[in-house]
Protein backbone atom coordinates (compact mmCIF):
# COMPACT_ATOMS: atom_id res chain seq x y z
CA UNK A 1 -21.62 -54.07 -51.18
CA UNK A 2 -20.86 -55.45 -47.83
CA UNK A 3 -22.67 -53.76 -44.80
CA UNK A 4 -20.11 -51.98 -42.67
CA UNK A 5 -21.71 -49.80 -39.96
CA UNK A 6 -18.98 -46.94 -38.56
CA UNK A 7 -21.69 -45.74 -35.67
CA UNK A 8 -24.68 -47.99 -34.95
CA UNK A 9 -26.54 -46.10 -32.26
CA UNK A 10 -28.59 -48.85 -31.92
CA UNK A 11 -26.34 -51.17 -31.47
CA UNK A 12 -24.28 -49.06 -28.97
CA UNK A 13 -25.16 -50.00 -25.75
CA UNK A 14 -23.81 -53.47 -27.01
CA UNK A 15 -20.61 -52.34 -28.38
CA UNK A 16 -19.32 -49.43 -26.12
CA UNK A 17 -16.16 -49.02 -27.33
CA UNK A 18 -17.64 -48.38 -31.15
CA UNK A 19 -19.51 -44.85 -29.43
CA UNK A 20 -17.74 -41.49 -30.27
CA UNK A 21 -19.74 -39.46 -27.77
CA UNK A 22 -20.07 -39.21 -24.01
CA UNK A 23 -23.06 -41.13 -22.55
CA UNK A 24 -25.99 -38.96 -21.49
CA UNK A 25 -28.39 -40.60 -18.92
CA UNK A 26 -32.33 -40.52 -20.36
CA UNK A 27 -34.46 -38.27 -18.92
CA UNK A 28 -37.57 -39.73 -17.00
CA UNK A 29 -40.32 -38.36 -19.94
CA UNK A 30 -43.03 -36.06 -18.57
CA UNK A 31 -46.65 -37.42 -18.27
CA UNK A 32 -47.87 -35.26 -20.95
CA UNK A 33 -45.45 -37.04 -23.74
CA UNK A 34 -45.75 -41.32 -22.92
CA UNK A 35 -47.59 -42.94 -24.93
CA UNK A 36 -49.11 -46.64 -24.96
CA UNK A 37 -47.58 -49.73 -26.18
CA UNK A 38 -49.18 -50.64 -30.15
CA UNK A 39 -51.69 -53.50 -29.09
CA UNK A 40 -54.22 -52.67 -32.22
CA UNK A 41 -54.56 -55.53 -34.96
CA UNK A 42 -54.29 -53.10 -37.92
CA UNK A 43 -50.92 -52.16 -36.75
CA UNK A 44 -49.45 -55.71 -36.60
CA UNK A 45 -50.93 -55.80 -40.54
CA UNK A 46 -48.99 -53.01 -41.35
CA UNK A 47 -46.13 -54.14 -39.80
CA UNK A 48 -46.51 -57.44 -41.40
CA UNK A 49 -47.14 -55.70 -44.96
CA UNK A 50 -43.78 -53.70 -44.90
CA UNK A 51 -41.58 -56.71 -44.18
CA UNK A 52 -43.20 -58.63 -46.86
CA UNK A 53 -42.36 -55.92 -49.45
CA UNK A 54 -38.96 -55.62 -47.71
CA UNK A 55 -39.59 -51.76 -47.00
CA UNK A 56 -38.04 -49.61 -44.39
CA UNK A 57 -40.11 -47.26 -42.33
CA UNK A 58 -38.87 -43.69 -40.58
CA UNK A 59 -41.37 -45.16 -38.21
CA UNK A 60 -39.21 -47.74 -37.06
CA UNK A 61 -35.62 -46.92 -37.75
CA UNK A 62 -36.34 -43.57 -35.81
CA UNK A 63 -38.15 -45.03 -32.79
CA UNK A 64 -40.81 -42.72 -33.60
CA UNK A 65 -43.67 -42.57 -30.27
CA UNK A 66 -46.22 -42.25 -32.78
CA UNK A 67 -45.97 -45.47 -34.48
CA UNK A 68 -48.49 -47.36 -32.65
CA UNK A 69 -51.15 -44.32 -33.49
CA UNK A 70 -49.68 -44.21 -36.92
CA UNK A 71 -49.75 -48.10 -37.80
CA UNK A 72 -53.01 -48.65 -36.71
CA UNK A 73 -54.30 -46.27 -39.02
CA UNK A 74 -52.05 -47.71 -41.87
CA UNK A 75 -50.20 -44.92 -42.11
CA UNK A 76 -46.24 -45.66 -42.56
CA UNK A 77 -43.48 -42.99 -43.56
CA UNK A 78 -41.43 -44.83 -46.07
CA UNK A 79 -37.73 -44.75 -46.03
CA UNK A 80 -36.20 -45.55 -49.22
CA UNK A 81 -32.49 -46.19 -50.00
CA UNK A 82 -31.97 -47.91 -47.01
CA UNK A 83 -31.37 -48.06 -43.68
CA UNK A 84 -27.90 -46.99 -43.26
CA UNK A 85 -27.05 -43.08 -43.26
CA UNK A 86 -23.87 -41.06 -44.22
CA UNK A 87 -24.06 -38.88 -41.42
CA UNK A 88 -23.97 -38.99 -37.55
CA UNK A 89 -26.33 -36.39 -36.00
CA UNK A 90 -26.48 -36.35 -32.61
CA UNK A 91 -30.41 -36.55 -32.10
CA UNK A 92 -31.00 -39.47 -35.30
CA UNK A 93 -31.73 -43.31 -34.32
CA UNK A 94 -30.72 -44.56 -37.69
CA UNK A 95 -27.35 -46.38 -38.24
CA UNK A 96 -24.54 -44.71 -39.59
CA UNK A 97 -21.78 -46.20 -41.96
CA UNK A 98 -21.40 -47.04 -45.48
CA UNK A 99 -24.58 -48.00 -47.11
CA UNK A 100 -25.66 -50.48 -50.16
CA UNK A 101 -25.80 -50.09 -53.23
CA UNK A 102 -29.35 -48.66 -54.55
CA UNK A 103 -32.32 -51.50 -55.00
CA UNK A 104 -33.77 -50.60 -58.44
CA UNK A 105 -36.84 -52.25 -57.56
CA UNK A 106 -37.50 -50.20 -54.78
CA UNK A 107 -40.12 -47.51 -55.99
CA UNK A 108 -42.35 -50.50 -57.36
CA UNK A 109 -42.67 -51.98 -54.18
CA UNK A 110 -43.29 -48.62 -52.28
CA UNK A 111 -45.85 -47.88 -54.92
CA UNK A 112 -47.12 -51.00 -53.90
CA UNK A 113 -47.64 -50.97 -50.58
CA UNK A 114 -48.95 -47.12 -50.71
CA UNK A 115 -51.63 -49.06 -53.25
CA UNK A 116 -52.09 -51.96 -50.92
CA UNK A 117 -52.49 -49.68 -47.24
CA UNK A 118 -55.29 -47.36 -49.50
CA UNK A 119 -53.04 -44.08 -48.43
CA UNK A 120 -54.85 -40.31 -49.40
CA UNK A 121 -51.42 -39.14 -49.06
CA UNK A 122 -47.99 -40.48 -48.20
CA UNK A 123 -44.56 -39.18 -47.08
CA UNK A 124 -41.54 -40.94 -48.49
CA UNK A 125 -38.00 -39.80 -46.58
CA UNK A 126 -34.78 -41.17 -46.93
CA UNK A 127 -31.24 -41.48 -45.18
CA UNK A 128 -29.13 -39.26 -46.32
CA UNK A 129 -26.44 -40.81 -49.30
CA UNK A 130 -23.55 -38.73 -49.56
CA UNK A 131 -22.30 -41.64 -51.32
CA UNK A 132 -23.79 -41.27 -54.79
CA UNK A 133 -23.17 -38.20 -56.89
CA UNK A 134 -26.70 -37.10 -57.15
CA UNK A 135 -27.71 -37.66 -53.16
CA UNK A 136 -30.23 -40.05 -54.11
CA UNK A 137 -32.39 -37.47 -55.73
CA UNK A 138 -33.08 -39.70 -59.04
CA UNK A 139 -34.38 -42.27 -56.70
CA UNK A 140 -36.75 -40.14 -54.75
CA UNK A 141 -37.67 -39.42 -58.38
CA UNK A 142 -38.91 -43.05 -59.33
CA UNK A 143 -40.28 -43.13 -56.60
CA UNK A 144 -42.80 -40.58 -56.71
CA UNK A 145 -43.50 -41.82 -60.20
CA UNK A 146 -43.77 -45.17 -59.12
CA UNK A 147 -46.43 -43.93 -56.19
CA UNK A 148 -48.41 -42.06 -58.71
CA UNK A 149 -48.93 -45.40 -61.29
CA UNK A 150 -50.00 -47.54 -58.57
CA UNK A 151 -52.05 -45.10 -56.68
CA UNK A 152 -53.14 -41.97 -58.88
CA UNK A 153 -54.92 -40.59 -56.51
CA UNK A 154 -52.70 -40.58 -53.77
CA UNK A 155 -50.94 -37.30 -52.67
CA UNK A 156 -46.73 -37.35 -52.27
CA UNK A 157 -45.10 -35.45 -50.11
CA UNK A 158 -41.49 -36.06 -49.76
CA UNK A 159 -38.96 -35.07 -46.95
CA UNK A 160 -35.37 -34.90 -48.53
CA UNK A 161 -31.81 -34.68 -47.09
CA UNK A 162 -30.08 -31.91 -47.76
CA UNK A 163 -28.12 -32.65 -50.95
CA UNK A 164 -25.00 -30.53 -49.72
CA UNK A 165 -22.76 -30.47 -52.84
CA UNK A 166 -25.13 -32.25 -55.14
CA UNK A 167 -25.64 -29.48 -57.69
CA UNK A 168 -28.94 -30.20 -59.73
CA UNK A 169 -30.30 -32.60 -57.14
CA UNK A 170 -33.07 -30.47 -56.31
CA UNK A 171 -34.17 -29.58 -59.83
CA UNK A 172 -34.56 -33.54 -60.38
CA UNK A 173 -36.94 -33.93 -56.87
CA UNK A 174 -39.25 -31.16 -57.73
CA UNK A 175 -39.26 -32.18 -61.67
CA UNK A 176 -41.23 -35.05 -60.37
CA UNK A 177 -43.83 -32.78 -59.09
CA UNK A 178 -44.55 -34.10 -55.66
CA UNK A 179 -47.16 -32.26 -53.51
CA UNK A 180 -45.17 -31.21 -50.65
CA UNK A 181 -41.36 -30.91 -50.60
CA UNK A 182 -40.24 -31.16 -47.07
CA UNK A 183 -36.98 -30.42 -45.50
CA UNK A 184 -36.21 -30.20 -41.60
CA UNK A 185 -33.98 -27.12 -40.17
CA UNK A 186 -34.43 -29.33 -37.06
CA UNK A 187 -32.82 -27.13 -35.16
CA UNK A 188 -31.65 -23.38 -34.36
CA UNK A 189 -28.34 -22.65 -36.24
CA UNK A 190 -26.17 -22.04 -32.97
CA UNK A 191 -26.27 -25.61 -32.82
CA UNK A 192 -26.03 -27.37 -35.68
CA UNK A 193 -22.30 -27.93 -35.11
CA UNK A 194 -23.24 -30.39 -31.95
CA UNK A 195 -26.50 -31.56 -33.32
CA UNK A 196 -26.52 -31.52 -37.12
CA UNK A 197 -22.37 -31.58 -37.64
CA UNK A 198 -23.07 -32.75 -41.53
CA UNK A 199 -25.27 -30.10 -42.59
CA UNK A 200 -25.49 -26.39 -42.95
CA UNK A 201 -28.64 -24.03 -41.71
CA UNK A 202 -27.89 -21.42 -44.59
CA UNK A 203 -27.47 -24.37 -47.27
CA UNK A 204 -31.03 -25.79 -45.58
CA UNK A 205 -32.58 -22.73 -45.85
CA UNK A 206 -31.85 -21.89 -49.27
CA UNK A 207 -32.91 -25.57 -50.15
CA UNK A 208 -36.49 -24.58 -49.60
CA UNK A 209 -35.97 -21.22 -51.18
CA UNK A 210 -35.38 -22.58 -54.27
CA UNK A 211 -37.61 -25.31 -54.02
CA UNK A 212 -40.28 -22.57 -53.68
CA UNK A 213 -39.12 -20.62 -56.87
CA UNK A 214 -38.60 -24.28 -58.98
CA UNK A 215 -42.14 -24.67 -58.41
CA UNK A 216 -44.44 -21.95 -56.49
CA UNK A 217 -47.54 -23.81 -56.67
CA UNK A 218 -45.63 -26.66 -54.77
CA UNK A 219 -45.89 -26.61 -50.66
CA UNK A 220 -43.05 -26.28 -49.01
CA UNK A 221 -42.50 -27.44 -45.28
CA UNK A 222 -39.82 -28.05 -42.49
CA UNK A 223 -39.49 -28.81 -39.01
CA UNK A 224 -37.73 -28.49 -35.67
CA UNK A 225 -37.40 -30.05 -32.39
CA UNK A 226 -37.13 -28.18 -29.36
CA UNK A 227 -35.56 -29.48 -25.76
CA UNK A 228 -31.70 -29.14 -26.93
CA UNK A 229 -31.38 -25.98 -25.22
CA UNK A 230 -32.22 -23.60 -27.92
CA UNK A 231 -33.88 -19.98 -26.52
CA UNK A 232 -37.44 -18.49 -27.69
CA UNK A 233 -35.87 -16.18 -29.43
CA UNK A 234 -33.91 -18.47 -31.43
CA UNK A 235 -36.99 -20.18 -32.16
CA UNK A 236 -38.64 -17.32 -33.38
CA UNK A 237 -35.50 -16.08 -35.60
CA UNK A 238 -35.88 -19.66 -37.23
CA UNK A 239 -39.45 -18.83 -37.68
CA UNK A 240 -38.68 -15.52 -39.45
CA UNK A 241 -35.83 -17.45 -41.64
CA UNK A 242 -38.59 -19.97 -42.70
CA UNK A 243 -41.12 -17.67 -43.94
CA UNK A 244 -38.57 -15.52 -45.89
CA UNK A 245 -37.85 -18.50 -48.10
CA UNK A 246 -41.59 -19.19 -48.39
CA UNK A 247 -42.18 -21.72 -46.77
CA UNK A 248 -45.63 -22.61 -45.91
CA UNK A 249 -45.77 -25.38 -43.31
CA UNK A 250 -44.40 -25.50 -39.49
CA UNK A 251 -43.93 -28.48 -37.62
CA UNK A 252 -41.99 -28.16 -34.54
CA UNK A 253 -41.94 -31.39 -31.59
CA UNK A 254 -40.21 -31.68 -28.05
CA UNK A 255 -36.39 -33.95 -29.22
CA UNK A 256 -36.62 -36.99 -27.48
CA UNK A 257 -33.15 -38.69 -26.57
CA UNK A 258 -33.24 -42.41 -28.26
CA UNK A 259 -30.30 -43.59 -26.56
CA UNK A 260 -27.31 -42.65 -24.05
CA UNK A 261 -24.95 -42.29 -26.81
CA UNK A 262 -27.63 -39.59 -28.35
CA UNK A 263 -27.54 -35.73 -27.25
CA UNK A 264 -29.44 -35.13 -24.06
CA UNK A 265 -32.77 -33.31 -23.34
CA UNK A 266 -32.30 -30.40 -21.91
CA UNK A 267 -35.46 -29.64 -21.05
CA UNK A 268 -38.95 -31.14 -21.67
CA UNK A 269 -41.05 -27.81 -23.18
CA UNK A 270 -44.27 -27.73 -21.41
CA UNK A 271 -47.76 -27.82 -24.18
CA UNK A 272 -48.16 -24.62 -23.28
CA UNK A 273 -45.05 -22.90 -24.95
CA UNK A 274 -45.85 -25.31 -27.78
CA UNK A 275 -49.59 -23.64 -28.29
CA UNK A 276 -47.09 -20.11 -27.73
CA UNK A 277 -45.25 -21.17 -31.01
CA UNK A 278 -48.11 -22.32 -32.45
CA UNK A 279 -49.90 -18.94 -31.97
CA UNK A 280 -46.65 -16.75 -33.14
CA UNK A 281 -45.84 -18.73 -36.32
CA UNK A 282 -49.27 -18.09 -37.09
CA UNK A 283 -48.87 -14.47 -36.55
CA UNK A 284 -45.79 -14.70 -39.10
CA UNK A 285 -47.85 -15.77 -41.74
CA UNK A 286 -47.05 -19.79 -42.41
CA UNK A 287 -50.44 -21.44 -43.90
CA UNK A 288 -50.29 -24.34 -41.39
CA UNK A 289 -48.65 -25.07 -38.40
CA UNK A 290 -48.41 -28.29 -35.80
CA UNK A 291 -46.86 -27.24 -32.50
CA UNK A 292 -47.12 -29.63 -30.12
CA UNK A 293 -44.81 -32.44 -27.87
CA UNK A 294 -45.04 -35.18 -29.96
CA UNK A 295 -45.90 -33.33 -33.44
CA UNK A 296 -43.21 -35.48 -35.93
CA UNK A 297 -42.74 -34.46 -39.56
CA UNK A 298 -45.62 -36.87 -40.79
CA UNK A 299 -47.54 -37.24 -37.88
CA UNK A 300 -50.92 -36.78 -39.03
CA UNK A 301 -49.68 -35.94 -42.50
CA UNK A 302 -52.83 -36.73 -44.51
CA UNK A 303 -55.28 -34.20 -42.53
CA UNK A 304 -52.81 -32.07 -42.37
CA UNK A 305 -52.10 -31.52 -45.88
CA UNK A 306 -56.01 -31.24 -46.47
CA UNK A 307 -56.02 -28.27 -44.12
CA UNK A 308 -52.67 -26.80 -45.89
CA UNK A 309 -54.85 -27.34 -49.37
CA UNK A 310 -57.77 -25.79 -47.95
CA UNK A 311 -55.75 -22.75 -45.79
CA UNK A 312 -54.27 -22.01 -49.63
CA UNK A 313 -57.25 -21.88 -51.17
CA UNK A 314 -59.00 -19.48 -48.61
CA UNK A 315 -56.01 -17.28 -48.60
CA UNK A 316 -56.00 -16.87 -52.71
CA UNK A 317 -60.17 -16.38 -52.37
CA UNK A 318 -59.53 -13.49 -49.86
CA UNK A 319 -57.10 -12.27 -52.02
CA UNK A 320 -59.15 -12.13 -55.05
CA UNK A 321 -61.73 -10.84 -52.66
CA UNK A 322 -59.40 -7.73 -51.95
């Protein structure tokens, strides 16, 4: 299937006349939020690893400022069923348009490289494929499968679109039994219509619900970004929304604008309101939570889902305890 890209905010700048939204000068980024340029030799190996398996990387295609951090530790977000999405949100990096077809020998070479990098625990997202009829979820499937015969010891967590009007999709992700099914609100429902135009909050939220009652044992996590222009109390609604569908992990990280065809920053949210989030989703009862300007979805992934394994198990001890 030929390659035919609708929206290529990358590519933007280059083509003007291809860009459906106003451009939005970037916003110089405040001191507490740059980071350095990747210089360490491990993360040229990684780098070097994932093009020889022909693997795409949320690292990459999202101009993620943790990569260099990331990389050098050999830690890589995988990004299967390529690098094309179905949907134009105003805050995503990756290219929008019609994608290719599915490559069946994907999972084998992700289950490779998870092998080859020695990962305790990966996170395997995806672009979202409105195209096919299941969303892609037989594919995040095999994948997880694949991870788990190449590296058994490895722990999956996998962030998912949303599979709007993909009845069944779900049932076929958690079927696979990875340890963490993620799914990002991203942001506060008053403005998903300028920021997430594809998706639904209520359809989102009841994702995770059920992924919860498919499969209690499994942890369930999403994530937001703050800077849009969202208020602290919509925050903290989104926070009480979360927990009533179970979920048990927070991540929330200051939106940073990739291009001037991308939404603008409204504001840069000092570390201090982060720790104030931090502190109150606590309070609400979520088993972990990462609050902090440049806290991504698997930034830091592995310890973190050693400290959601070991939060669990202290909370069911102090419950038999009681």
């Amino acid at each position: 299937m030929a390659r035919r890209i609708e929206i290529d905010h990358r590519t933007a700048l280059r083509h003007p006349e291809k860009a459906h939204r106003p451009d939005n000068p970037i916003r110089r980024k405040p001191a507490w939020i740059r980071v350095k340029a990747p210089t360490h030799p491990v993360y040229h190996e990684t780098r070097a690893l994932m093009r020889e398996q022909r693997l795409v990387t949320v690292c990459e295609e999202a101009a993620c400022p943790n990569i260099g951090e990331c990389w050098s530790q050999r830690h890589a977000t995988m990004m299967i069923m390529g690098d094309v999405c179905t949907r134009a949100c105003s805050f995503c990096n990756v290219a929008t348009g019609l994608p290719r077809a599915l490559d069946p020998d994907e999972p084998r070479r992700v289950g490779e490289a998870v092998a080859r990098l020695g990962l305790r625990h990966v996170v395997v997202t995806s672009v979202d494929r409105d195209d096919l009829p299941d969303g892609g979820a037989a594919h995040f499937a095999r994948t997880i499968r694949a991870i788990r015969a190449a590296a058994p010891g490895t722990t999956v967590e996998v962030l998912t679109p949303d599979f709007l009007r993909k009845d069944g999709a779900l049932e076929v992700v958690v079927e696979a039994r990875p340890d963490v099914f993620n799914h990002n609100l991203e942001t506060v429902p008053r403005l998903y219509p300028t920021i997430r135009p594809g998706a639904r909050y209520y359809h989102s939220l009841r994702l995770l619900d059920r992924a919860k009652q498919l499969d209690p044992a499994l942890f369930t996590k999403s994530g937001l970004m703050v800077g849009f222009g969202e208020s602290r109390t919509e925050v903290l609604q989104v926070m009480d929304d979360l927990r009533s569908a179970g979920v048990d992990f927070l991540t929330i990280g200051q939106y940073l604008q990739p291009t001037v065809k991308h939404a603008a920053v409204d504001r840069f949210v000092a570390p201090e309101e982060f720790e104030d989030y931090a502190r109150l989703a606590r309070a609400k009862g979520f088993l972990l939570v990462s609050a902090t300007p440049l806290t991504r979805s698997s930034y830091h992934a592995d310890r973190d889902f050693a400290a959601l394994r070991a939060a669990r198990e202290a909370q069911l001890a102090a419950a038999a305890r009681a």
